[in-house]
N, C-alpha and C. Protein backbone atom coordinates (compact mmCIF):
# COMPACT_ATOMS: atom_id res chain seq x y z
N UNK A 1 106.76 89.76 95.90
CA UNK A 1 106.39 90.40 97.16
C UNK A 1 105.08 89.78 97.64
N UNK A 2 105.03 89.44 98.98
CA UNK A 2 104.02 88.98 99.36
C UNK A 2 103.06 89.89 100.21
N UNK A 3 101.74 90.36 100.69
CA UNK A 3 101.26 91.08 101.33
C UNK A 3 100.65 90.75 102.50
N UNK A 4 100.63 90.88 103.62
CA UNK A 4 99.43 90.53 104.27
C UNK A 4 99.57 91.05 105.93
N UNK A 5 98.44 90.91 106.78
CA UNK A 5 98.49 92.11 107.46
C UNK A 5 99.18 91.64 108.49
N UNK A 6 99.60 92.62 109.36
CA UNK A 6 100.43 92.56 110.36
C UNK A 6 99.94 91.72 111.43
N UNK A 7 100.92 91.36 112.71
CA UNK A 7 100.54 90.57 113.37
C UNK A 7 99.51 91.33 114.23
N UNK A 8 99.54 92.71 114.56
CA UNK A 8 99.24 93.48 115.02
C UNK A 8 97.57 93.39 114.80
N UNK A 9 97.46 93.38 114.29
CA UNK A 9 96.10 93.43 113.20
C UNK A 9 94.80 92.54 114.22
N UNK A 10 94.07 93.03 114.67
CA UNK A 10 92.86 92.64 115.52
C UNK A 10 91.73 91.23 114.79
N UNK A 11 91.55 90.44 115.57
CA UNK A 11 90.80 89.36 114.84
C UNK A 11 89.55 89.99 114.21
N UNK A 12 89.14 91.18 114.89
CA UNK A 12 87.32 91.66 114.12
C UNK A 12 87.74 91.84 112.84
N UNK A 13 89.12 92.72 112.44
CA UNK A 13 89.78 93.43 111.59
C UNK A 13 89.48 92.51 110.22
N UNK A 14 90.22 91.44 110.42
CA UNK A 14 91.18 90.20 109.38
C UNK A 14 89.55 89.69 109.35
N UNK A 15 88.28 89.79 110.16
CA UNK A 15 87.13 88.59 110.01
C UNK A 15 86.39 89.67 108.77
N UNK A 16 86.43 91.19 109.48
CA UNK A 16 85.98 91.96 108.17
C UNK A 16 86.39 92.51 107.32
N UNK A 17 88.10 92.16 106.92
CA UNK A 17 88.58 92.59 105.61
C UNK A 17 89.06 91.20 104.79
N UNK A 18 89.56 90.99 103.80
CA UNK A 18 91.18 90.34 103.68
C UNK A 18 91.95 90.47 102.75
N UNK A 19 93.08 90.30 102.57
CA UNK A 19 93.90 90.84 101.56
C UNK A 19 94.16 90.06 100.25
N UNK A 20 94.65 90.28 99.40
CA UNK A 20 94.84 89.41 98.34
C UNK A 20 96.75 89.58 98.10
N UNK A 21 97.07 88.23 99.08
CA UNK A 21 99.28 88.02 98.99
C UNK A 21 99.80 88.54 97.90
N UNK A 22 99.11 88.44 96.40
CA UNK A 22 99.70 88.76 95.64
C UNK A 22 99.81 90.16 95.25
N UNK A 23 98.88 90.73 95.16
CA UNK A 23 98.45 92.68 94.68
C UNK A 23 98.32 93.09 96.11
N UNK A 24 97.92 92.67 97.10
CA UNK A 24 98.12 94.12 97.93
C UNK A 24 96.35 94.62 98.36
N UNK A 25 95.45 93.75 97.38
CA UNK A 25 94.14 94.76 97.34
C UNK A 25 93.79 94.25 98.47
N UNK A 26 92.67 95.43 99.23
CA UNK A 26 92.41 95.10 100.46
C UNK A 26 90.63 94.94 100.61
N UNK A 27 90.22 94.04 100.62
CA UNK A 27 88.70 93.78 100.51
C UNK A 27 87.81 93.14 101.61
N UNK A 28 86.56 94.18 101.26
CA UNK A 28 84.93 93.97 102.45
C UNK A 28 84.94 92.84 102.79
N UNK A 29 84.52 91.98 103.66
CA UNK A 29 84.27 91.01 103.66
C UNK A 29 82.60 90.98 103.84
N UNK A 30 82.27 91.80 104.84
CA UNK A 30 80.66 91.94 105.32
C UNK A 30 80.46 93.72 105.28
N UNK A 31 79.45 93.90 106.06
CA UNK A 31 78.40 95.25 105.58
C UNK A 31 79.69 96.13 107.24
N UNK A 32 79.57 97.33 106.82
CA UNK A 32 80.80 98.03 107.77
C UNK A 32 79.05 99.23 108.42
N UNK A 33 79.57 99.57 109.71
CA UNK A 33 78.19 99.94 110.68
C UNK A 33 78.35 100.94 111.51
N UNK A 34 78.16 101.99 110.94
CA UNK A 34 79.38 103.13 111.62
C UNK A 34 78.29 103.11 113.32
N UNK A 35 77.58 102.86 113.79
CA UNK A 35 77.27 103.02 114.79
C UNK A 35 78.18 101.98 116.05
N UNK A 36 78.34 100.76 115.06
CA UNK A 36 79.41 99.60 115.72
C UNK A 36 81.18 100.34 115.79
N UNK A 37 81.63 100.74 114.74
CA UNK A 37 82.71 101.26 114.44
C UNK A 37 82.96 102.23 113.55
N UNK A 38 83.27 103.38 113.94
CA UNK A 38 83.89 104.37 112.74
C UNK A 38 84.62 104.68 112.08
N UNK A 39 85.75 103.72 112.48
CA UNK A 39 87.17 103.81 111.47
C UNK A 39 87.80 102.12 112.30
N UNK A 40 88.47 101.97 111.04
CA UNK A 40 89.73 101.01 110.81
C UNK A 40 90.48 101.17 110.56
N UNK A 41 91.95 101.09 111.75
CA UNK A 41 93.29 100.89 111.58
C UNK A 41 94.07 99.50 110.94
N UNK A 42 94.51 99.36 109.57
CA UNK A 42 95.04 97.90 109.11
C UNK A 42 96.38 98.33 108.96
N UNK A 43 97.27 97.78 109.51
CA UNK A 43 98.55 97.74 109.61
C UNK A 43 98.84 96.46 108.05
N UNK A 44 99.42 97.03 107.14
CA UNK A 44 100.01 95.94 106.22
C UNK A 44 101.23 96.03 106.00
N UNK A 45 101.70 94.68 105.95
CA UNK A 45 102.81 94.14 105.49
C UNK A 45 103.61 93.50 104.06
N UNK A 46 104.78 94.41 103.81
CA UNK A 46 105.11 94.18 102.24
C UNK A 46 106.43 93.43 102.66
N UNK A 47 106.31 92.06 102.10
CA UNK A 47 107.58 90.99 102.21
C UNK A 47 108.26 90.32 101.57
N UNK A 48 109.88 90.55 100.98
CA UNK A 48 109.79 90.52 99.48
C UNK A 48 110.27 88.42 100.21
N UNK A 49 111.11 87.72 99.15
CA UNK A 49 111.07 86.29 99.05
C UNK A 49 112.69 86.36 99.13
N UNK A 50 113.57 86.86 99.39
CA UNK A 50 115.03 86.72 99.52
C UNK A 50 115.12 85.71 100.92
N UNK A 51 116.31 85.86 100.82
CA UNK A 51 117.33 85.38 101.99
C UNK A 51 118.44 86.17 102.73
N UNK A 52 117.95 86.90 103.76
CA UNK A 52 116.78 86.79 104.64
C UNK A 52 115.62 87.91 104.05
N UNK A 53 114.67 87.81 104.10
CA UNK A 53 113.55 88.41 103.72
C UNK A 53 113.48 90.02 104.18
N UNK A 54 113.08 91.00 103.08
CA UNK A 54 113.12 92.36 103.77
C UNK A 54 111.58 92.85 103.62
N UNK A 55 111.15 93.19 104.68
CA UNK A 55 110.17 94.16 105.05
C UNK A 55 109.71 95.20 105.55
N UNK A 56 108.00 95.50 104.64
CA UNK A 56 107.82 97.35 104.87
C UNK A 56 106.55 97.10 105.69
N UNK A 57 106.34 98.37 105.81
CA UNK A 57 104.58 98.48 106.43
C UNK A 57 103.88 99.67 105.97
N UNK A 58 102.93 99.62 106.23
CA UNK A 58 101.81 100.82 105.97
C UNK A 58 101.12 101.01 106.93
N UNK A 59 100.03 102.01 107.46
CA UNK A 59 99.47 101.94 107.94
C UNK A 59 97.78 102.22 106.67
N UNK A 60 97.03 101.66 106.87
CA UNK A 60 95.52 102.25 106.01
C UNK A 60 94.53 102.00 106.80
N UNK A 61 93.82 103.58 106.89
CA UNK A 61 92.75 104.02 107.48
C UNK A 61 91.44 103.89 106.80
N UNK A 62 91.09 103.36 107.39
CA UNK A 62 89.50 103.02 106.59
C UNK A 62 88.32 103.79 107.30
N UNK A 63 88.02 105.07 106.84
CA UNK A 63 86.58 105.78 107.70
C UNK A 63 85.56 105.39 107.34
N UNK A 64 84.57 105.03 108.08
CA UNK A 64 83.22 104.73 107.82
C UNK A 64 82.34 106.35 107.82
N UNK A 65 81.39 106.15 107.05
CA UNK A 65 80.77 107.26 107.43
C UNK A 65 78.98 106.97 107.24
N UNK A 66 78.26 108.00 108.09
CA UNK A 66 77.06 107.40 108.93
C UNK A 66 76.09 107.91 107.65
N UNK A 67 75.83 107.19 106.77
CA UNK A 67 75.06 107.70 105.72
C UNK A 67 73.32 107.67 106.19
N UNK A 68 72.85 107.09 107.56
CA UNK A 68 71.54 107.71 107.48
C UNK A 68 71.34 109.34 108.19
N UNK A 69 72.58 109.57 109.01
CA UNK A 69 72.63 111.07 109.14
C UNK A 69 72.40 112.23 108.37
């Protein structure tokens, strides 16, 4: 199964996360700023290797929260 995010998926998104094709894990890339953004919508994609290929999705919510509040 391969992972990775949907087409859907916003360029800020994919510049501040990325996924790892093989497991699925979904990782920081840079510092997250809840005054810039408070949540992230990542649409992912599970794609297995047949002929023709079958696929799932997820949706994962990522909340930021304003820790000098």
């Amino acid at each position: 199964i391969v992972y990775l995010f949907s087409r859907h998926v916003s360029t800020e998104v994919k510049e501040m996360f990325s996924i790892d094709e093989n497991k699925g894990e979904i990782r920081l890339q840079g510092k997250l700023d809840y005054e810039e953004m408070d949540s992230y919508e990542i649409t992912v994609e599970a794609r297995d290797r047949g002929s023709p290929p079958l696929s799932g999705h997820c949706k994962v919510v990522v909340e930021v929260l304003d820790v000098n509040d």
